[in-house]
N, C-alpha and C. Protein backbone atom coordinates (compact mmCIF):
# COMPACT_ATOMS: atom_id res chain seq x y z
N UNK A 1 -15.60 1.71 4.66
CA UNK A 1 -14.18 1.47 4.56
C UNK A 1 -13.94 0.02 4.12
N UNK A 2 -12.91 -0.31 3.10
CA UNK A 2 -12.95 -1.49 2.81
C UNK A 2 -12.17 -2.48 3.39
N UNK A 3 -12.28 -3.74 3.88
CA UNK A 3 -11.08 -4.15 4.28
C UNK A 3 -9.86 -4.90 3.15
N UNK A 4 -8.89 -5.56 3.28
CA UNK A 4 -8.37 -6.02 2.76
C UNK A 4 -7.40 -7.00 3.51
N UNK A 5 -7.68 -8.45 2.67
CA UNK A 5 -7.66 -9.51 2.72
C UNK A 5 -7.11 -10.26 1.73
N UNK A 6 -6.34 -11.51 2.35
CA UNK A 6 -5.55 -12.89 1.71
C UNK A 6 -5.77 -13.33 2.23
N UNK A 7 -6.33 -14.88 1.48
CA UNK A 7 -6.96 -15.80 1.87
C UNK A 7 -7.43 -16.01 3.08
N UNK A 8 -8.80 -15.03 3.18
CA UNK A 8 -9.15 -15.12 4.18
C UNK A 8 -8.63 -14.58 5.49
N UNK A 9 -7.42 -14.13 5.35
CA UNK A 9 -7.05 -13.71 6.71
C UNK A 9 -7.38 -11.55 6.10
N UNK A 10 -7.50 -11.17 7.31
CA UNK A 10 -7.82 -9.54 6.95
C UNK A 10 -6.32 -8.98 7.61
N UNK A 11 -5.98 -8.06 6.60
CA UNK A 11 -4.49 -7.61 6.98
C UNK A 11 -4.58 -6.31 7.28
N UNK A 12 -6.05 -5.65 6.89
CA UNK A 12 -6.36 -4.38 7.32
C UNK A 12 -8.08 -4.34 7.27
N UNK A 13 -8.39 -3.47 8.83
CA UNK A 13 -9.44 -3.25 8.49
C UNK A 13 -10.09 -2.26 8.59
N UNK A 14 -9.08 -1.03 8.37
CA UNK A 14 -9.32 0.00 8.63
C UNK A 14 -8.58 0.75 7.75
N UNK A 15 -8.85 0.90 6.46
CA UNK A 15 -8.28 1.75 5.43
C UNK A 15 -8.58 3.05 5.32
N UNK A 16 -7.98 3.39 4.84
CA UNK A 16 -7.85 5.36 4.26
C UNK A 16 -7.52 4.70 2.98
N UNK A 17 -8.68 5.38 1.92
CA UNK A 17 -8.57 5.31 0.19
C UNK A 17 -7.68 6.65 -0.13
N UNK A 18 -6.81 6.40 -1.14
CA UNK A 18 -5.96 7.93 -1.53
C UNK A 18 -6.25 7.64 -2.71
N UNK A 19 -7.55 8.36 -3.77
CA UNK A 19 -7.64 8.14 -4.99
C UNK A 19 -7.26 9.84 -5.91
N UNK A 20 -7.06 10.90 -5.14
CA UNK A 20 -6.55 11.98 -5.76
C UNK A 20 -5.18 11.68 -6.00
N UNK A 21 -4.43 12.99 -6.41
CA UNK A 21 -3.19 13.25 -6.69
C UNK A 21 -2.55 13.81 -5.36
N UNK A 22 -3.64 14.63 -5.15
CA UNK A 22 -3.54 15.25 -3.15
C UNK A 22 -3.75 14.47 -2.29
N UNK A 23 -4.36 13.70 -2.06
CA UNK A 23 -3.99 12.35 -1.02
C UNK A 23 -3.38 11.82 -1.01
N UNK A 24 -2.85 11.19 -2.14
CA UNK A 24 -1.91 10.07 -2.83
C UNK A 24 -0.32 10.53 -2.63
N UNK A 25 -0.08 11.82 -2.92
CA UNK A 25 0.86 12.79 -2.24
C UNK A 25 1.22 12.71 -1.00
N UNK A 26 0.31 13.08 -0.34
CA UNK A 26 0.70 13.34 1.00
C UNK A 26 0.35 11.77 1.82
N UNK A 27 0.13 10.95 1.02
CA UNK A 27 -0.04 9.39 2.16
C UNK A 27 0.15 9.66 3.49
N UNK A 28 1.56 8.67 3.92
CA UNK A 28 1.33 8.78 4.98
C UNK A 28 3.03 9.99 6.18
N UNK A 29 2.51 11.38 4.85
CA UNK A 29 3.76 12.32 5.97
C UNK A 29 3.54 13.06 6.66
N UNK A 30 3.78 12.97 7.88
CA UNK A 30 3.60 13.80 9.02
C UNK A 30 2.52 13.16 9.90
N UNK A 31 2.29 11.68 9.12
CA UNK A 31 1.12 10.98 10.38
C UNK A 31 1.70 10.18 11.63
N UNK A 32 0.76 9.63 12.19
CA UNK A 32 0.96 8.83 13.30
C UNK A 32 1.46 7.82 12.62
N UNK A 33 2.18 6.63 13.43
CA UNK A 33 2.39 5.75 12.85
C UNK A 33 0.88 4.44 12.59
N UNK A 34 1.21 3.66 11.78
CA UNK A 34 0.02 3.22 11.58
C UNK A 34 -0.05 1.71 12.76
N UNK A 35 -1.21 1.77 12.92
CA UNK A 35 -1.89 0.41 14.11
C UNK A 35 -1.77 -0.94 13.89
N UNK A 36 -2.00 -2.03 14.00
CA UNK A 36 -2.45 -3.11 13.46
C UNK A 36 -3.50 -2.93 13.05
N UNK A 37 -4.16 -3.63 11.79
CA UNK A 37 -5.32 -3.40 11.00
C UNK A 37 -5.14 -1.98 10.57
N UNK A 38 -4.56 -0.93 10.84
CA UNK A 38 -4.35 0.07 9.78
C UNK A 38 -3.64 0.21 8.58
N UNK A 39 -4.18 0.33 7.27
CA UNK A 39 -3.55 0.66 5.71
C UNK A 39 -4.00 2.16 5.23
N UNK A 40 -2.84 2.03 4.22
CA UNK A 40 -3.45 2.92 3.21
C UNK A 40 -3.32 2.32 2.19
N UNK A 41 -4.53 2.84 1.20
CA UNK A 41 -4.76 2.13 -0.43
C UNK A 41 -4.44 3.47 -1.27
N UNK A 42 -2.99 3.33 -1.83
CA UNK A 42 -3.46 4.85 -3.06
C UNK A 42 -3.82 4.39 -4.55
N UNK A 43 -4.07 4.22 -5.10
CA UNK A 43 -4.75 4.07 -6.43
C UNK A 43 -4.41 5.12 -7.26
N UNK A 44 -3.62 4.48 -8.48
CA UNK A 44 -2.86 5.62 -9.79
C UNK A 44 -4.12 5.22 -10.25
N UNK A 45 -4.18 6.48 -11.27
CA UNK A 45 -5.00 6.62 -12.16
C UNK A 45 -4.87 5.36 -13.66
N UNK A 46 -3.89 4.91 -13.59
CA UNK A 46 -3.51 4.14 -14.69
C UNK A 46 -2.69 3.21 -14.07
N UNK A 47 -2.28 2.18 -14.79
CA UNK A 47 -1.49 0.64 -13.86
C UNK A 47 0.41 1.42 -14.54
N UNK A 48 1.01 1.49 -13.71
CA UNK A 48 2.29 1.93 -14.14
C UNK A 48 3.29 2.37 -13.14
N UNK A 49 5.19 2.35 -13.31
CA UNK A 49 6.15 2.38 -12.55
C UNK A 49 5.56 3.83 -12.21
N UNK A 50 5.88 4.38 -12.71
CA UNK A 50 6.19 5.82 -12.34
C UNK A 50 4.84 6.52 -11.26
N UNK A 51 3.58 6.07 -11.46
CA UNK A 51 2.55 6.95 -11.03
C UNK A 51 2.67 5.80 -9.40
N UNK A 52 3.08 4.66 -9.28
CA UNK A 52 3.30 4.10 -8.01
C UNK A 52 4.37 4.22 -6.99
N UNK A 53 5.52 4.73 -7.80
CA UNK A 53 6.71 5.18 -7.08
C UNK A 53 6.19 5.59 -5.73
N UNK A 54 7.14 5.06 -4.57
CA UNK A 54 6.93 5.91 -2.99
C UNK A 54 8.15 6.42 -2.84
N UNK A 55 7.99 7.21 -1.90
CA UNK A 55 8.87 7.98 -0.98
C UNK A 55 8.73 7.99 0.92
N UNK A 56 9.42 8.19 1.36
CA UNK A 56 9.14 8.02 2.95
C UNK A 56 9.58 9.42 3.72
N UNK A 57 9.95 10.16 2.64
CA UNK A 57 9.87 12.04 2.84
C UNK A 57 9.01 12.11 4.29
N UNK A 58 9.30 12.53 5.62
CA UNK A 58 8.45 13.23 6.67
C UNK A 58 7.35 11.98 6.97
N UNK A 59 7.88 10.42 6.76
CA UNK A 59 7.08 9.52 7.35
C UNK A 59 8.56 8.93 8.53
N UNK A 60 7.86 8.70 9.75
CA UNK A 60 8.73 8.79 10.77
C UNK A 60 8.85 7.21 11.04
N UNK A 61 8.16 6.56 10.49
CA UNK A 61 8.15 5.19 11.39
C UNK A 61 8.24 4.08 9.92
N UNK A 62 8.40 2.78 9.80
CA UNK A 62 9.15 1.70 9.09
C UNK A 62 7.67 1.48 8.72
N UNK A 63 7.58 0.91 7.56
CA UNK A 63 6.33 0.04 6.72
C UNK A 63 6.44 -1.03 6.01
N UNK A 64 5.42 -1.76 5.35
CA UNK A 64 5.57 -2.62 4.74
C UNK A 64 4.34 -1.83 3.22
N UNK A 65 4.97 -2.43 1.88
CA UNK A 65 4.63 -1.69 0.76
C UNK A 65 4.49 -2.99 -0.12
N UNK A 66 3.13 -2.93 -0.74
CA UNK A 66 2.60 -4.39 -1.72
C UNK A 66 2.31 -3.28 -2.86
N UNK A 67 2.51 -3.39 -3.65
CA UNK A 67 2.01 -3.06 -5.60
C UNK A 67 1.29 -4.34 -5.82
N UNK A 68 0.36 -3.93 -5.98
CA UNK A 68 -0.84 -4.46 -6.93
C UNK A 68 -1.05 -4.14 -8.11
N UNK A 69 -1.12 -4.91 -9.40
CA UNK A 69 -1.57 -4.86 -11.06
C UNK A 69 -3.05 -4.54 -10.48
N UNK A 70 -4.13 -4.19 -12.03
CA UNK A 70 -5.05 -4.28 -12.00
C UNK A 70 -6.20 -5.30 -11.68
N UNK A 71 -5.37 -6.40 -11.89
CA UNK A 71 -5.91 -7.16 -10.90
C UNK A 71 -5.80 -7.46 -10.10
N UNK A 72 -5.28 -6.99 -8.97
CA UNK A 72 -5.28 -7.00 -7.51
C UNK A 72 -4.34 -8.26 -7.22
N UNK A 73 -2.97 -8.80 -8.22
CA UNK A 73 -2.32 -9.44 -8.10
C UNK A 73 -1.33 -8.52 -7.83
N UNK A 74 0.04 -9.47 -6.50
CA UNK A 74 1.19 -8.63 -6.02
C UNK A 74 2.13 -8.75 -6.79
N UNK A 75 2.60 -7.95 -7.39
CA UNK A 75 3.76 -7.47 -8.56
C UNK A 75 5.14 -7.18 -7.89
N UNK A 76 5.11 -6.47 -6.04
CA UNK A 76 5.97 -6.42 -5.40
C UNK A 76 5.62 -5.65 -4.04
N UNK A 77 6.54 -6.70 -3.14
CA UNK A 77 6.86 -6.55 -2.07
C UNK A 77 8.05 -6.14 -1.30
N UNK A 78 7.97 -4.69 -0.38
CA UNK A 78 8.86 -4.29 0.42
C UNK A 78 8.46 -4.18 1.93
N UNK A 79 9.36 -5.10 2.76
CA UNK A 79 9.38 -5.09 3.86
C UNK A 79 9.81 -4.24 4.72
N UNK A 80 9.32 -3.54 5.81
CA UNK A 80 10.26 -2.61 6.98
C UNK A 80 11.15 -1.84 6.03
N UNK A 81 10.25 -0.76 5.71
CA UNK A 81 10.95 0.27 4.19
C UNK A 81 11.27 0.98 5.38
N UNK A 82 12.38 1.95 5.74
CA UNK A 82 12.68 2.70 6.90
C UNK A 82 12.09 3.94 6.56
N UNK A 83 11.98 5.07 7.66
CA UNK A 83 11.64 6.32 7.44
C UNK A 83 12.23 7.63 6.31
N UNK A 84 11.99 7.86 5.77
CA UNK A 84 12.82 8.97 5.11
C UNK A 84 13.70 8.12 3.42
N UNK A 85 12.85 7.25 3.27
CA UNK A 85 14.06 6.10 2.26
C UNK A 85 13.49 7.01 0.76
N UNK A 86 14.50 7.62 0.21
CA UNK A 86 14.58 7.84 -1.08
C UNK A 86 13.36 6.97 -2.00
N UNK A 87 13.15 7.40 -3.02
CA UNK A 87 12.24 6.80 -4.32
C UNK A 87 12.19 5.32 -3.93
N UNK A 88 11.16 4.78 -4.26
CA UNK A 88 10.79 3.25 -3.72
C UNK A 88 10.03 2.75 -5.01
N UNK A 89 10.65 2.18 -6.02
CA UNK A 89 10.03 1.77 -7.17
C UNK A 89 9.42 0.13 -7.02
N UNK A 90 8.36 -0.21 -7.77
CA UNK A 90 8.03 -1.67 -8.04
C UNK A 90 9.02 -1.99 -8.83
N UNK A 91 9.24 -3.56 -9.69
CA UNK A 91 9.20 -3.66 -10.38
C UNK A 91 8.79 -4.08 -11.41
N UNK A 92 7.38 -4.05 -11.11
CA UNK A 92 6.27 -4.32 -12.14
C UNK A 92 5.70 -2.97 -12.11
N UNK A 93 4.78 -2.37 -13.39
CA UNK A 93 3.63 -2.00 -13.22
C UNK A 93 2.47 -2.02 -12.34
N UNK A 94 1.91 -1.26 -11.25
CA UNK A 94 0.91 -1.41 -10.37
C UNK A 94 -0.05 -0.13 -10.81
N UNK A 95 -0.95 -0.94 -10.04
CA UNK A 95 -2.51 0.41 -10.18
C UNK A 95 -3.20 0.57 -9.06
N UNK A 96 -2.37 -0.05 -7.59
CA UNK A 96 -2.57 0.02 -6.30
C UNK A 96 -1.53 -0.09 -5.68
N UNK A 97 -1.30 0.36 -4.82
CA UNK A 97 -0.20 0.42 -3.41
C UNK A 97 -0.63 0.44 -2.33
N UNK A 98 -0.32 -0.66 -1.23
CA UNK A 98 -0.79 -1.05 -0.32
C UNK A 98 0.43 -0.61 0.75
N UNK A 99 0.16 0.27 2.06
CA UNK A 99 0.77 0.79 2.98
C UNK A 99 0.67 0.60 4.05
N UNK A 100 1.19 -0.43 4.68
CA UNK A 100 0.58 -1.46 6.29
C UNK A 100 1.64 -1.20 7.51
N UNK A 101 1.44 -1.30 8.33
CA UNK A 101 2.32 -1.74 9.48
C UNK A 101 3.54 -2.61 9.16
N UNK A 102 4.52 -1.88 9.73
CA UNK A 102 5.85 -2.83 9.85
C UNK A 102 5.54 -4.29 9.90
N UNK A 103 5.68 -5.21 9.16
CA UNK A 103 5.43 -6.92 9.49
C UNK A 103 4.05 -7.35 9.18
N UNK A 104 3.59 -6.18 8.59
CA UNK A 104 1.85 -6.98 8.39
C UNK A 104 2.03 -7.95 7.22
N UNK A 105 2.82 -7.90 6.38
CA UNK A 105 2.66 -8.01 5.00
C UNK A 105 3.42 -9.80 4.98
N UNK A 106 3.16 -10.57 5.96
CA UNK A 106 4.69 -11.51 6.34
C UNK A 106 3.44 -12.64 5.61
N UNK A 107 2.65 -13.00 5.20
CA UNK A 107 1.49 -13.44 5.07
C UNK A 107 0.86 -13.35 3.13
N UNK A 108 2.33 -12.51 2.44
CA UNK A 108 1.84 -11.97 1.46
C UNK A 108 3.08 -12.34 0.66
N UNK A 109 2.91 -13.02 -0.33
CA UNK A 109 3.77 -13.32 -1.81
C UNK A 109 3.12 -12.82 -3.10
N UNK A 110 4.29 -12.72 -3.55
CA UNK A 110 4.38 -12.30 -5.10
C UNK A 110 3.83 -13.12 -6.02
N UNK A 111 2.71 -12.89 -6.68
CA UNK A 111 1.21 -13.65 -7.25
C UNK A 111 0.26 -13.67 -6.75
N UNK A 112 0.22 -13.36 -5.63
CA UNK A 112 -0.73 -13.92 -4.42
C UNK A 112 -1.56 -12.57 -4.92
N UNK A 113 -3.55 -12.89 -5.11
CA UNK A 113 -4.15 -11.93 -5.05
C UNK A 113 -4.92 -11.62 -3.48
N UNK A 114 -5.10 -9.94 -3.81
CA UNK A 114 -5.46 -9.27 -2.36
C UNK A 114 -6.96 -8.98 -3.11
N UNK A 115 -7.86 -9.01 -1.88
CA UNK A 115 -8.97 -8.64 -1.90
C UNK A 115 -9.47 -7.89 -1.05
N UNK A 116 -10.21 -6.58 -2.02
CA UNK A 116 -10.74 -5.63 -1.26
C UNK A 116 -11.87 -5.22 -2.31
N UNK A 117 -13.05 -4.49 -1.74
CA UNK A 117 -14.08 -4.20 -2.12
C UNK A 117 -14.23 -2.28 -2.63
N UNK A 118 -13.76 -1.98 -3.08
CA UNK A 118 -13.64 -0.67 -3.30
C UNK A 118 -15.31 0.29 -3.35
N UNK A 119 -16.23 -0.74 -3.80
CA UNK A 119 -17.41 -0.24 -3.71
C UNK A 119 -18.08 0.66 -2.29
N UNK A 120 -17.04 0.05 -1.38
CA UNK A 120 -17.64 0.59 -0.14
C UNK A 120 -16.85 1.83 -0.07
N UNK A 121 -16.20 2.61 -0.98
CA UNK A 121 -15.79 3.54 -0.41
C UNK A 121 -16.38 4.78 -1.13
């Protein structure tokens, strides 16, 4: 499992990878809410608005949401997205979406690159 990290500090270390269309789908609806050190990473197949779009459809509890470009730079940040919130667009292009705990993300600006090791998964 990979963790993921800014500068040095780890903001998760306990990921779930969503690299299908069926994982990536169903993220995080109908789960528990997530822990400290719990994320999800979904990964579009290509860097772009549309394949990163979220939804909070049958997710019960508040998050925090980072878009990542291909290079693992933050393109955009949403804080305490509430449960059930309609279409959730970047407004950049991303080729990762990062899905954390309410307030994890307080530690994280726009440019700022995230590091994670994908090899381990």
């Amino acid at each position: 499992m990979p963790e993921i990290l800014i500068d040095n500090i780890i903001l998760a270390d306990n990921v779930k990878v969503c690299k299908d269309i069926f994982s990536r789908s169903k993220g995080l609806r109908f789960s528990k809410r997530l822990k400290k050190g719990q994320a999800i990473l979904l990964i579009a197949t290509e860097e772009s608005i549309f394949e990163t779009i979220i939804d909070m459809f049958f997710v019960f509890f508040s998050i925090d949401i980072i878009w990542l470009d291909k290079n693992k730079r933050v393109v955009d940040i949403r804080r305490n997205v509430k449960p059930f919130s309609p279409l959730i667009m970047p407004l950049k292009p991303a080729k990762y979406v990062i899905e954390l705990p309410k307030n994890a993300s307080k530690h994280v600006k726009i440019n700022d690159v995230i590091e994670f090791n994908l090899e381990q998964v």
